[in-house]
C-alpha atoms as a PDB file:
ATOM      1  CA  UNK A   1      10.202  15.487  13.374  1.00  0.00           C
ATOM      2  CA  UNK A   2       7.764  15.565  16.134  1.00  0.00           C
ATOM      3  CA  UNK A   3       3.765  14.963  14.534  1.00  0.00           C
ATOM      4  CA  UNK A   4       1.734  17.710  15.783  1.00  0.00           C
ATOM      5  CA  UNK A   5      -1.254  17.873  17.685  1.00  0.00           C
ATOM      6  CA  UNK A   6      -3.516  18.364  14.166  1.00  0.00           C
ATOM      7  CA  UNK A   7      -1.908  14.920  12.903  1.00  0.00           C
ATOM      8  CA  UNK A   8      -4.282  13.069  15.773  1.00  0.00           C
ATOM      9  CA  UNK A   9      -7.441  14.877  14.876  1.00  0.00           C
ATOM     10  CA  UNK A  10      -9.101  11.962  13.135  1.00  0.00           C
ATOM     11  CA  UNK A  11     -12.757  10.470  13.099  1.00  0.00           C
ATOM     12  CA  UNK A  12     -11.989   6.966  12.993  1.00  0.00           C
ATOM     13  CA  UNK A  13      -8.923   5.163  15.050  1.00  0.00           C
ATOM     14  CA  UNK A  14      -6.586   5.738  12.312  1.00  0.00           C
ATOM     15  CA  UNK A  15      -2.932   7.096  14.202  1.00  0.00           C
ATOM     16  CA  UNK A  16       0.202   8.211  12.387  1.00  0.00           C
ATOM     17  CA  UNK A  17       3.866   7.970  13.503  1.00  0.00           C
ATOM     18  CA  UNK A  18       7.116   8.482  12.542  1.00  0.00           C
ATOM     19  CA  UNK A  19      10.705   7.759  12.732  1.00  0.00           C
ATOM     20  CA  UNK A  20      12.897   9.809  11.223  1.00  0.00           C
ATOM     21  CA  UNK A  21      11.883   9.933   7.333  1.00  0.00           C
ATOM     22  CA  UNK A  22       9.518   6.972   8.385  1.00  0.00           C
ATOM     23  CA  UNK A  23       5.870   7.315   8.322  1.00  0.00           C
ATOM     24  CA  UNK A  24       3.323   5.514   9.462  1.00  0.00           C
ATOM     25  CA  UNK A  25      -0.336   5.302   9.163  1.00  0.00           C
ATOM     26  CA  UNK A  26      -1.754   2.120  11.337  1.00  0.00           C
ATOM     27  CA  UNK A  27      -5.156   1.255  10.656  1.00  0.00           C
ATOM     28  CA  UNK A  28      -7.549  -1.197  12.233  1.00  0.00           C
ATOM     29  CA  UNK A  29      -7.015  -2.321  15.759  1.00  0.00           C
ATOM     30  CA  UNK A  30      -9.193  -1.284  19.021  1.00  0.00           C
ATOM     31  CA  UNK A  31     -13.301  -0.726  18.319  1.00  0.00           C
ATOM     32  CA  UNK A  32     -14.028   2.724  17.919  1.00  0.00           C
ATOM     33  CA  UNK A  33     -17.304   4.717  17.763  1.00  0.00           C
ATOM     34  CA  UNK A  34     -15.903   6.636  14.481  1.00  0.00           C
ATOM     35  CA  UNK A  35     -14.744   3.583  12.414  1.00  0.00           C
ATOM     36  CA  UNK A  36     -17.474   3.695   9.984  1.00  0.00           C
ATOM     37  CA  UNK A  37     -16.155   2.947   6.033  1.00  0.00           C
ATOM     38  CA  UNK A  38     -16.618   6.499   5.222  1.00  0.00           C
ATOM     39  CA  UNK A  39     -14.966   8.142   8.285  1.00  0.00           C
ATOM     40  CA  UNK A  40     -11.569   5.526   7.897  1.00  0.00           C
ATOM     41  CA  UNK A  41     -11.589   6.382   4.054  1.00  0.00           C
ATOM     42  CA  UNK A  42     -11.708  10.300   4.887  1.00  0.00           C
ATOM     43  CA  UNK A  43      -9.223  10.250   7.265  1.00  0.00           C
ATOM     44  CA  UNK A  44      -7.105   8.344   5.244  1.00  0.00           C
ATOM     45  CA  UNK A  45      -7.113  10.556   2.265  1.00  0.00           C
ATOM     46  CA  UNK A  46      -6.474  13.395   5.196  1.00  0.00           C
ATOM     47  CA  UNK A  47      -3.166  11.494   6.144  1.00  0.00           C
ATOM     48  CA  UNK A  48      -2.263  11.419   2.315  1.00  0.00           C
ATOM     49  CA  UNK A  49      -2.822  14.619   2.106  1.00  0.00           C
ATOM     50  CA  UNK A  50      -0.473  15.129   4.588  1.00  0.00           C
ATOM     51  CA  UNK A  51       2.534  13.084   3.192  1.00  0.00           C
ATOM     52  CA  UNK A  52       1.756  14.423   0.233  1.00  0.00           C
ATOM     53  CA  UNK A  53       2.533  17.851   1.611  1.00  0.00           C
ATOM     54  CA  UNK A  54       5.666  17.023   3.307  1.00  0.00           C
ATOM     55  CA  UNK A  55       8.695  16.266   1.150  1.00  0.00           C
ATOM     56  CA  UNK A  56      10.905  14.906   4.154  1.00  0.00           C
ATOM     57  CA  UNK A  57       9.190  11.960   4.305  1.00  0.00           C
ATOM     58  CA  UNK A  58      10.559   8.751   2.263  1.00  0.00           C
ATOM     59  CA  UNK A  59       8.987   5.792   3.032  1.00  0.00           C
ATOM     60  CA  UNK A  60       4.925   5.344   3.519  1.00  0.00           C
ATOM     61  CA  UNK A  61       4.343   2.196   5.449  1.00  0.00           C
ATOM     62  CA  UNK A  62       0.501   1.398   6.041  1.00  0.00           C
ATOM     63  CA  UNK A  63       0.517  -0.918   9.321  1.00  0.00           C
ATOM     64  CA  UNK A  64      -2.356  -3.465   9.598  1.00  0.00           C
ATOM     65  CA  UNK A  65      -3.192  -3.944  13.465  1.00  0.00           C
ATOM     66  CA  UNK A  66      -1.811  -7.179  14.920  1.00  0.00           C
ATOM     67  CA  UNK A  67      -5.655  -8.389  14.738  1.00  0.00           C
ATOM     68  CA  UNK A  68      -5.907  -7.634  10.983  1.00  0.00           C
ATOM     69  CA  UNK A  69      -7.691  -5.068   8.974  1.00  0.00           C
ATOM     70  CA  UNK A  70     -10.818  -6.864   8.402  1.00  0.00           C
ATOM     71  CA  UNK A  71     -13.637  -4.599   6.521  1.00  0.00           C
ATOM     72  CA  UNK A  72     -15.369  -7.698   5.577  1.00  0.00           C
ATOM     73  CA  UNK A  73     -16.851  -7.710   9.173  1.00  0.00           C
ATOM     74  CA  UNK A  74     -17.642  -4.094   8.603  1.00  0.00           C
ATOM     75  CA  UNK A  75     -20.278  -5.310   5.293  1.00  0.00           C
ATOM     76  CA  UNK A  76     -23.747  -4.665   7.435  1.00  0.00           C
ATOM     77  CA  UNK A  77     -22.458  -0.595   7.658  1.00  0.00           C
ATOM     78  CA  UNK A  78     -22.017  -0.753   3.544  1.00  0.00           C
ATOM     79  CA  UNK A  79     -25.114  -2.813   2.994  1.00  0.00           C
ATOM     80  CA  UNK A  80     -26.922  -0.207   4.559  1.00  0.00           C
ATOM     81  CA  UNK A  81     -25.869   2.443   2.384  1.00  0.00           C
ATOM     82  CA  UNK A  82     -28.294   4.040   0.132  1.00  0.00           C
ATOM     83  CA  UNK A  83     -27.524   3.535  -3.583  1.00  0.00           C
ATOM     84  CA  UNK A  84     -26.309   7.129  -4.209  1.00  0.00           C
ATOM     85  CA  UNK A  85     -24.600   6.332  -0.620  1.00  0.00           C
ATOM     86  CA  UNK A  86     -23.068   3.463  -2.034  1.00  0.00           C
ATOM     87  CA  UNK A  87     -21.666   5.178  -5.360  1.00  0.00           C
ATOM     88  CA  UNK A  88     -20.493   7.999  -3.492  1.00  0.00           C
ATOM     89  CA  UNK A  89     -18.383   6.163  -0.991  1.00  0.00           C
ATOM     90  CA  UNK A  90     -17.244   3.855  -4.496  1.00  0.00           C
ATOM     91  CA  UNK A  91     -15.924   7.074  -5.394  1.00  0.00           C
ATOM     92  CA  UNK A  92     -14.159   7.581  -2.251  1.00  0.00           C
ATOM     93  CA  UNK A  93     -12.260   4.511  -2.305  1.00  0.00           C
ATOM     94  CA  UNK A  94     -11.377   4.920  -6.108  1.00  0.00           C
ATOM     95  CA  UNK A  95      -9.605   7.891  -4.932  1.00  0.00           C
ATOM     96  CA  UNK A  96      -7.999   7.452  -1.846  1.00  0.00           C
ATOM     97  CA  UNK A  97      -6.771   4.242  -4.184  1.00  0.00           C
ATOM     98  CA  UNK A  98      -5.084   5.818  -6.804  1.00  0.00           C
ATOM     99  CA  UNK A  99      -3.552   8.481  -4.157  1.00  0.00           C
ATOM    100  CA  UNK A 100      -1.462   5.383  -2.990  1.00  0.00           C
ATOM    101  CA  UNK A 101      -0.604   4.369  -6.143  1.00  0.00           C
ATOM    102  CA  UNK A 102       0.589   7.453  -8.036  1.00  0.00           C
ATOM    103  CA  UNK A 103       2.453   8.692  -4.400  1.00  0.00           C
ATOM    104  CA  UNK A 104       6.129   8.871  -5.805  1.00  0.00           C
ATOM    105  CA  UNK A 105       7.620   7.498  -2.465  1.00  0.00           C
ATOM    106  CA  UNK A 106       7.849   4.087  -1.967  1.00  0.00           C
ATOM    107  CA  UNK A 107       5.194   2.193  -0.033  1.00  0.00           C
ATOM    108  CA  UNK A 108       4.673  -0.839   2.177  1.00  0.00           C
ATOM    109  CA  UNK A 109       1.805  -2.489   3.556  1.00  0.00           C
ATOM    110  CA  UNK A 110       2.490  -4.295   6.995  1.00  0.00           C
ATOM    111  CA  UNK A 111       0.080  -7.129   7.464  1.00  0.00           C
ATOM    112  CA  UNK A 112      -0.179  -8.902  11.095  1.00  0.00           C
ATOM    113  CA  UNK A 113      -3.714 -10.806  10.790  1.00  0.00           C
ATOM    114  CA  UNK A 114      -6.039 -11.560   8.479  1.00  0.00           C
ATOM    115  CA  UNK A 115      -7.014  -8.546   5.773  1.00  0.00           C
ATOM    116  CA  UNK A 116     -10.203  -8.843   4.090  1.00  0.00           C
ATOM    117  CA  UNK A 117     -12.534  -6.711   1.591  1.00  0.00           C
ATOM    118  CA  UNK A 118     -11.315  -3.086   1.813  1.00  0.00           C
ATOM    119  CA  UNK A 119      -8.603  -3.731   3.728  1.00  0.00           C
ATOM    120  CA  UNK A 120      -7.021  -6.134   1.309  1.00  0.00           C
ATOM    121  CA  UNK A 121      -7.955  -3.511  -1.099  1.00  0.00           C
ATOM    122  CA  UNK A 122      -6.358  -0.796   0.109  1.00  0.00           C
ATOM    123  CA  UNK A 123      -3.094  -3.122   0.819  1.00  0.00           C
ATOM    124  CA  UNK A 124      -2.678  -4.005  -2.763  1.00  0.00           C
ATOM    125  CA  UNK A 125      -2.744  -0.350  -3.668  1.00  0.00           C
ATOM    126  CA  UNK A 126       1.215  -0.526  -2.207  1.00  0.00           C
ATOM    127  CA  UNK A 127       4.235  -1.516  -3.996  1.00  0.00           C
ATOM    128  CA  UNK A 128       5.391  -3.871  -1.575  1.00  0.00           C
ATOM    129  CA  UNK A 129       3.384  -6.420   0.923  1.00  0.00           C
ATOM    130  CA  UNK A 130       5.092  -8.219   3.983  1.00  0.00           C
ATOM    131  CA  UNK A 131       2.951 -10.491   5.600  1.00  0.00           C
ATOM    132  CA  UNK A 132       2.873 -12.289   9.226  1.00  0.00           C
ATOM    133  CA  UNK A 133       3.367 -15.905   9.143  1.00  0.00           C
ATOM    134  CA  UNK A 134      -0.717 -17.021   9.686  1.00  0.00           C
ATOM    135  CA  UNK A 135      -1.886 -13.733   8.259  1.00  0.00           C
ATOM    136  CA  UNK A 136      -4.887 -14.480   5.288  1.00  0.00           C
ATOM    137  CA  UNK A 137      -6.025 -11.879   2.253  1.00  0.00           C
ATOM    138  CA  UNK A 138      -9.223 -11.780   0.689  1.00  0.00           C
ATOM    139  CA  UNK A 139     -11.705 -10.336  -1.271  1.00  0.00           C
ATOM    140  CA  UNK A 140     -14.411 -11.378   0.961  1.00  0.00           C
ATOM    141  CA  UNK A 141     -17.535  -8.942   0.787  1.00  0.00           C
ATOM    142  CA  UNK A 142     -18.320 -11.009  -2.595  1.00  0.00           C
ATOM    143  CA  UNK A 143     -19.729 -13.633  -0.170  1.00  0.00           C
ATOM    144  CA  UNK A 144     -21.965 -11.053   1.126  1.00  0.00           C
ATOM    145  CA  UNK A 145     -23.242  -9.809  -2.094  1.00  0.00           C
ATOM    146  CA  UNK A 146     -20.722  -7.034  -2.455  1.00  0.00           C
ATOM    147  CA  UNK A 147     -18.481  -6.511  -4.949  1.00  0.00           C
ATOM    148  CA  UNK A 148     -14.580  -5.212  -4.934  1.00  0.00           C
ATOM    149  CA  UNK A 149     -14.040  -1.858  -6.602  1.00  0.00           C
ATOM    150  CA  UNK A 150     -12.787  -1.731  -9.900  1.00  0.00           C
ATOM    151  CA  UNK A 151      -9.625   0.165  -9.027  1.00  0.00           C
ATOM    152  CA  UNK A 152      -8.411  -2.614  -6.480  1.00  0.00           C
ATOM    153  CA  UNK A 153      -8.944  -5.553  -9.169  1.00  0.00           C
ATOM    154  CA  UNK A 154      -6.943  -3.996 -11.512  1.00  0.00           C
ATOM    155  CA  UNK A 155      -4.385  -3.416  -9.039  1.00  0.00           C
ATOM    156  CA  UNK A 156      -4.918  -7.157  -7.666  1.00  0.00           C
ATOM    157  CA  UNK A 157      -4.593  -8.423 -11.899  1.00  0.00           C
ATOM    158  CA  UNK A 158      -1.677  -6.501 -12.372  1.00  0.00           C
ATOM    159  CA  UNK A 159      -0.078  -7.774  -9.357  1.00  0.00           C
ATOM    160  CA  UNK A 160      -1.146 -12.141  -9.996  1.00  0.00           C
ATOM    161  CA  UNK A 161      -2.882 -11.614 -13.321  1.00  0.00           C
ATOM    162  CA  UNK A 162      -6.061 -12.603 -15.021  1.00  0.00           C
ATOM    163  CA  UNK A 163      -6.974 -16.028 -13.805  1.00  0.00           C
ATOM    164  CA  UNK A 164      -5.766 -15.603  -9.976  1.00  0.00           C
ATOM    165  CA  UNK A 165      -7.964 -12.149 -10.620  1.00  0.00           C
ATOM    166  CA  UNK A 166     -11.169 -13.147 -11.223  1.00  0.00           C
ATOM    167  CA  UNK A 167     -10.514 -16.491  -8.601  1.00  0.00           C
ATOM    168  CA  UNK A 168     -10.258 -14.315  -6.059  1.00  0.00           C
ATOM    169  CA  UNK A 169     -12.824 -11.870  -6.974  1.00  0.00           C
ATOM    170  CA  UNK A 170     -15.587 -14.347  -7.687  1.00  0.00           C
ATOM    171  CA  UNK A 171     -15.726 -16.902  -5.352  1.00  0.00           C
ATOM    172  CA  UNK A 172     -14.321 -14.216  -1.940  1.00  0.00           C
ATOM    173  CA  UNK A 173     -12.069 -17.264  -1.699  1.00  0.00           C
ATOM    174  CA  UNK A 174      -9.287 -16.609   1.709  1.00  0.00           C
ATOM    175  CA  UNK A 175      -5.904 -16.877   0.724  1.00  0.00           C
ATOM    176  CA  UNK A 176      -2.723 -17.890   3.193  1.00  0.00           C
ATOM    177  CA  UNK A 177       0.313 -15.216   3.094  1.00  0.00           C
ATOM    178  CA  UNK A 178       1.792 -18.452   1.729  1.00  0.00           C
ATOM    179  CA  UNK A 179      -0.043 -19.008  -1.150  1.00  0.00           C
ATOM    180  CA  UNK A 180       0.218 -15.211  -1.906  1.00  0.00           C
ATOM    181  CA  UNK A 181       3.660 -14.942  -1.621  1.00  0.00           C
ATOM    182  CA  UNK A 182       3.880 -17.881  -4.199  1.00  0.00           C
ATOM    183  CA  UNK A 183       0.745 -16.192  -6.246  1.00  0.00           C
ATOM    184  CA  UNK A 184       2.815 -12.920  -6.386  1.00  0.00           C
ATOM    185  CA  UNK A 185       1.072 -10.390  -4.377  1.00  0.00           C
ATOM    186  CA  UNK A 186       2.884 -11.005  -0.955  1.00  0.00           C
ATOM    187  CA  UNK A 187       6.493  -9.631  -1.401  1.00  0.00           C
ATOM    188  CA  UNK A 188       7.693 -11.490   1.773  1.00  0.00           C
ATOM    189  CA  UNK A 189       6.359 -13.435   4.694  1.00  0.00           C
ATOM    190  CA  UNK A 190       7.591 -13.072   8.221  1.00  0.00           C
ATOM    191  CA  UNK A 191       7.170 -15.391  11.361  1.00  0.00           C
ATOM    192  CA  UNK A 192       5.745 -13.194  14.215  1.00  0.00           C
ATOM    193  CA  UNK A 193       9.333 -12.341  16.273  1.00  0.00           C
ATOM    194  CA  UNK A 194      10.760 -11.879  13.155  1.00  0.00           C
ATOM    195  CA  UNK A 195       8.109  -9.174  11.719  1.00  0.00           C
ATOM    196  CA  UNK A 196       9.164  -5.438  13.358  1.00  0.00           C
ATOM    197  CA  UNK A 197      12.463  -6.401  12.655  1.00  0.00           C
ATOM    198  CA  UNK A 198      11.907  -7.530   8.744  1.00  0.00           C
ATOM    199  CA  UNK A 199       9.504  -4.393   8.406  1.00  0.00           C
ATOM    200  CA  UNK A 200      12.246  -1.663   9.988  1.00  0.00           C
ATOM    201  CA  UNK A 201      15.295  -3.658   7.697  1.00  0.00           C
ATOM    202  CA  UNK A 202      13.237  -2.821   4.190  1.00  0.00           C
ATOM    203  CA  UNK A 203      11.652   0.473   5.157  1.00  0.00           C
ATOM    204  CA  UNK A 204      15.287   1.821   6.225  1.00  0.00           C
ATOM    205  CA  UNK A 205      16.777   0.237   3.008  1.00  0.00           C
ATOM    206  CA  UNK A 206      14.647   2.068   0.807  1.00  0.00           C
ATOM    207  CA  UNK A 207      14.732   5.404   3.084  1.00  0.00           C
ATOM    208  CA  UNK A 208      18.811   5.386   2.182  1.00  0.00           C
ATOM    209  CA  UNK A 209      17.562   4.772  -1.784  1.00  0.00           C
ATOM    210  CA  UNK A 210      17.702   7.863  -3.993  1.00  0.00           C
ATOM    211  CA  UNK A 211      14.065   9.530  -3.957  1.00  0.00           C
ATOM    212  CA  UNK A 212      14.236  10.554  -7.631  1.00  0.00           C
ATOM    213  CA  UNK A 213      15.583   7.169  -8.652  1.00  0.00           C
ATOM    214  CA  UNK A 214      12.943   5.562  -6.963  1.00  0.00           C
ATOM    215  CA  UNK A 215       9.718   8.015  -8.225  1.00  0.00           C
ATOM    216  CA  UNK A 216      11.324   7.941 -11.468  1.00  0.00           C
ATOM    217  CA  UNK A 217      11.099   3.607 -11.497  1.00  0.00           C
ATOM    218  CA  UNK A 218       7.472   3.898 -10.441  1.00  0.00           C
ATOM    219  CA  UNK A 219       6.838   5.838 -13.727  1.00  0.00           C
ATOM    220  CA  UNK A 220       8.459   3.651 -15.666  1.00  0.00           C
ATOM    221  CA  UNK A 221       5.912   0.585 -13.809  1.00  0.00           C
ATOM    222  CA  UNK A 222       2.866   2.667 -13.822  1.00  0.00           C
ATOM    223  CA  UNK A 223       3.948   3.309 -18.339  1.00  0.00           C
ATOM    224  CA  UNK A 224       4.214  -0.562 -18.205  1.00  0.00           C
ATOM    225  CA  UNK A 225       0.313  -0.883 -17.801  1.00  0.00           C
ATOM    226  CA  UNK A 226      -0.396   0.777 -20.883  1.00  0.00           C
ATOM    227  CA  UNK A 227       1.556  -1.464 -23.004  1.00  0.00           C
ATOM    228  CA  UNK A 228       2.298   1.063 -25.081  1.00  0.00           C
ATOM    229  CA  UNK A 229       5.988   1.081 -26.552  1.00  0.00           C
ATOM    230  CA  UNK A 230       6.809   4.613 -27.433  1.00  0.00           C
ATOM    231  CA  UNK A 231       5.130   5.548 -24.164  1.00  0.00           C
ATOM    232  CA  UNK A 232       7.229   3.087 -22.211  1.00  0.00           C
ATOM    233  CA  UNK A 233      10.508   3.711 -24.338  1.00  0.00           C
ATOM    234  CA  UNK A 234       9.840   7.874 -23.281  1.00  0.00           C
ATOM    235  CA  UNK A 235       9.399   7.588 -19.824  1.00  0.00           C
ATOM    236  CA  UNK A 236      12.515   5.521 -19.401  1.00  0.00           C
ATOM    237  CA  UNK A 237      14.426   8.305 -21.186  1.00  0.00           C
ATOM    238  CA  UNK A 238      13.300  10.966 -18.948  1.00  0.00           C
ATOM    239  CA  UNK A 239      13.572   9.059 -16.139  1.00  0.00           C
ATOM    240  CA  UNK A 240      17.604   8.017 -16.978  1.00  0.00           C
ATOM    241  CA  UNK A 241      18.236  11.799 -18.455  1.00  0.00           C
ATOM    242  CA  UNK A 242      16.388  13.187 -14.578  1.00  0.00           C
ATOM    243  CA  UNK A 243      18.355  10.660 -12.489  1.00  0.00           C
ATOM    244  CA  UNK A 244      22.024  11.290 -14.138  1.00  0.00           C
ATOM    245  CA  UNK A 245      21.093  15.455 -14.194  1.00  0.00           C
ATOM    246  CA  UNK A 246      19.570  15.326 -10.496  1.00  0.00           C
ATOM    247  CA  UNK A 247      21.098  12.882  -8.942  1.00  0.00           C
ATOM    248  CA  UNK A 248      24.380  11.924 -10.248  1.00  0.00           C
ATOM    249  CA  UNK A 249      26.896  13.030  -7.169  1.00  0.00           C
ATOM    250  CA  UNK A 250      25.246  10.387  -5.250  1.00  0.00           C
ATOM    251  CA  UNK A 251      24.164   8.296  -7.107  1.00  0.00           C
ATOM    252  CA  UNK A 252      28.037   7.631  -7.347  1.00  0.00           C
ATOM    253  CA  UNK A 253      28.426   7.872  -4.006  1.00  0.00           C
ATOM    254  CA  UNK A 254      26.041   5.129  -3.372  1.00  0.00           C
ATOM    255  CA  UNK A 255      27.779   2.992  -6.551  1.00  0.00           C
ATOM    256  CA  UNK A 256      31.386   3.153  -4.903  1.00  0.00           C
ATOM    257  CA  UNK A 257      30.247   2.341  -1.689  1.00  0.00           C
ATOM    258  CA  UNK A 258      28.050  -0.162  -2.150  1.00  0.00           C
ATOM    259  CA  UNK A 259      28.294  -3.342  -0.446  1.00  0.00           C
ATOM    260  CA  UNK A 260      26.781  -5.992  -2.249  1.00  0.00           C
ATOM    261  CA  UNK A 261      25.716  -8.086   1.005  1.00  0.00           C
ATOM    262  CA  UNK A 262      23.809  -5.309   1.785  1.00  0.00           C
ATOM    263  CA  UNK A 263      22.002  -4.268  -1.451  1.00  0.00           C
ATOM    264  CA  UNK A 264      20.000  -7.629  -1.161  1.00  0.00           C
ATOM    265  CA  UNK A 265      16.688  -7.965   1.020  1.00  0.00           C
ATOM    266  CA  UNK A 266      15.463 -11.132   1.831  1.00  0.00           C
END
């Protein structure tokens, strides 16, 4: 699929690509006149619109310039916000948040550099995180007097829990993509040769996955926050009864000829 001409009309330097049922969204990267916090937020929730309309596309990879995706640097634009300013863009971000999270495709934030304030909240909105070796994650506008929306700390809690939480939401305390691989939130780090290869091995993996098996798991995780049993117990009975009535030619397919060497990503 070619991306047409309407796919480029954004405010800030946010680009899409894709590659077969690959897409990407890159953020950050070269200054641009347009990349206020409002105009990258809007034109993300434009591009989400757009996946969200097109039900070729299987993986949802959000690629973090090799200089990072630092918003933290960005803190004098949001300081200068108004207060209804400032709850109105809170609202922004809430949303475009949870569009990333309830998206039924699988998703994968691509880290080269460091990724601070909104940019570290939007990347923990994924289900998956692959960091460059050197690459560091914060929630750094709290040493500016700004705090982290709500949305992202519960995301960041459910992803390292309580106490890693609130240590990295107090004290805007830069973490390695060492430490947050062992803290939980980084599902893999990658040395810098190694990275385009390590990102194209996962995102093809999960392209070749069965789509309803996989939007039918992320109901099942999302239930899992509520705690509640029945709840919990329910969706995983849908989600079996959906798979086996939707799904089941190849989902045999895919059982007979699976190589185990292969099922496996490191």
């Amino acid at each position: 699929m070619s991306l047409g001409q309407d796919y480029q009309a954004f405010k800030s330097n946010l680009s899409m690509s894709r590659i077969e049922d690959v897409l990407t969204i890159r953020l950050g990267g070269e200054d641009h006149d347009g990349n206020t916090p409002f105009n990258v937020m809007e034109d993300l929730l434009m591009a989400l619109d757009r996946v969200d309309g097109d039900p070729s596309i299987r993986v949802l990879v959000l690629s973090f310039a090799d200089g990072g995706y630092d918003f933290g640097t960005d803190v004098l634009d949001l300081s200068n916000l108004l207060p209804d300013e400032a709850a109105r863009f809170s609202d922004l971000a809430t949303n475009v948040y949870q569009r990333i999270s309830n998206l039924e495709i699988p998703t994968l934030s691509a880290i080269r550099g460091d990724c601070f304030g909104i940019g570290f909240e939007i990347s923990v909105q994924c289900d998956l995180r692959v960091a460059c070796a050197g690459s560091r994650f914060g929630l750094t506008g709290m040493n500016f007097g700004l705090t982290p929306n709500g949305a992202a700390i519960r995301s960041l809690r459910s992803l390292v829990g309580e106490s890693h939480a609130r240590m990295m939401g107090l004290t805007g305390a830069m973490i390695s993509a060492d430490r947050g691989f062992v803290m939980g939130f980084i599902t893999n780090v990658l040395e810098n040769a190694d990275f385009d290869a390590g990102v194209n091995v996962l995102t093809n993996h999960l392209a070749g996955m069965s789509r309803i098996a996989i939007a039918e798991t992320k109901k099942i995780l999302k239930s899992l926050a509520t705690g509640d049993r029945a709840e919990i117990t329910a969706t995983s009975a849908r989600a079996l009864a959906r798979c086996i009535d939707e799904d089941s030619e190849a989902s045999q397919v895919k059982l007979f000829e699976l190589d185990p060497g292969k099922a496996t990503i490191h």
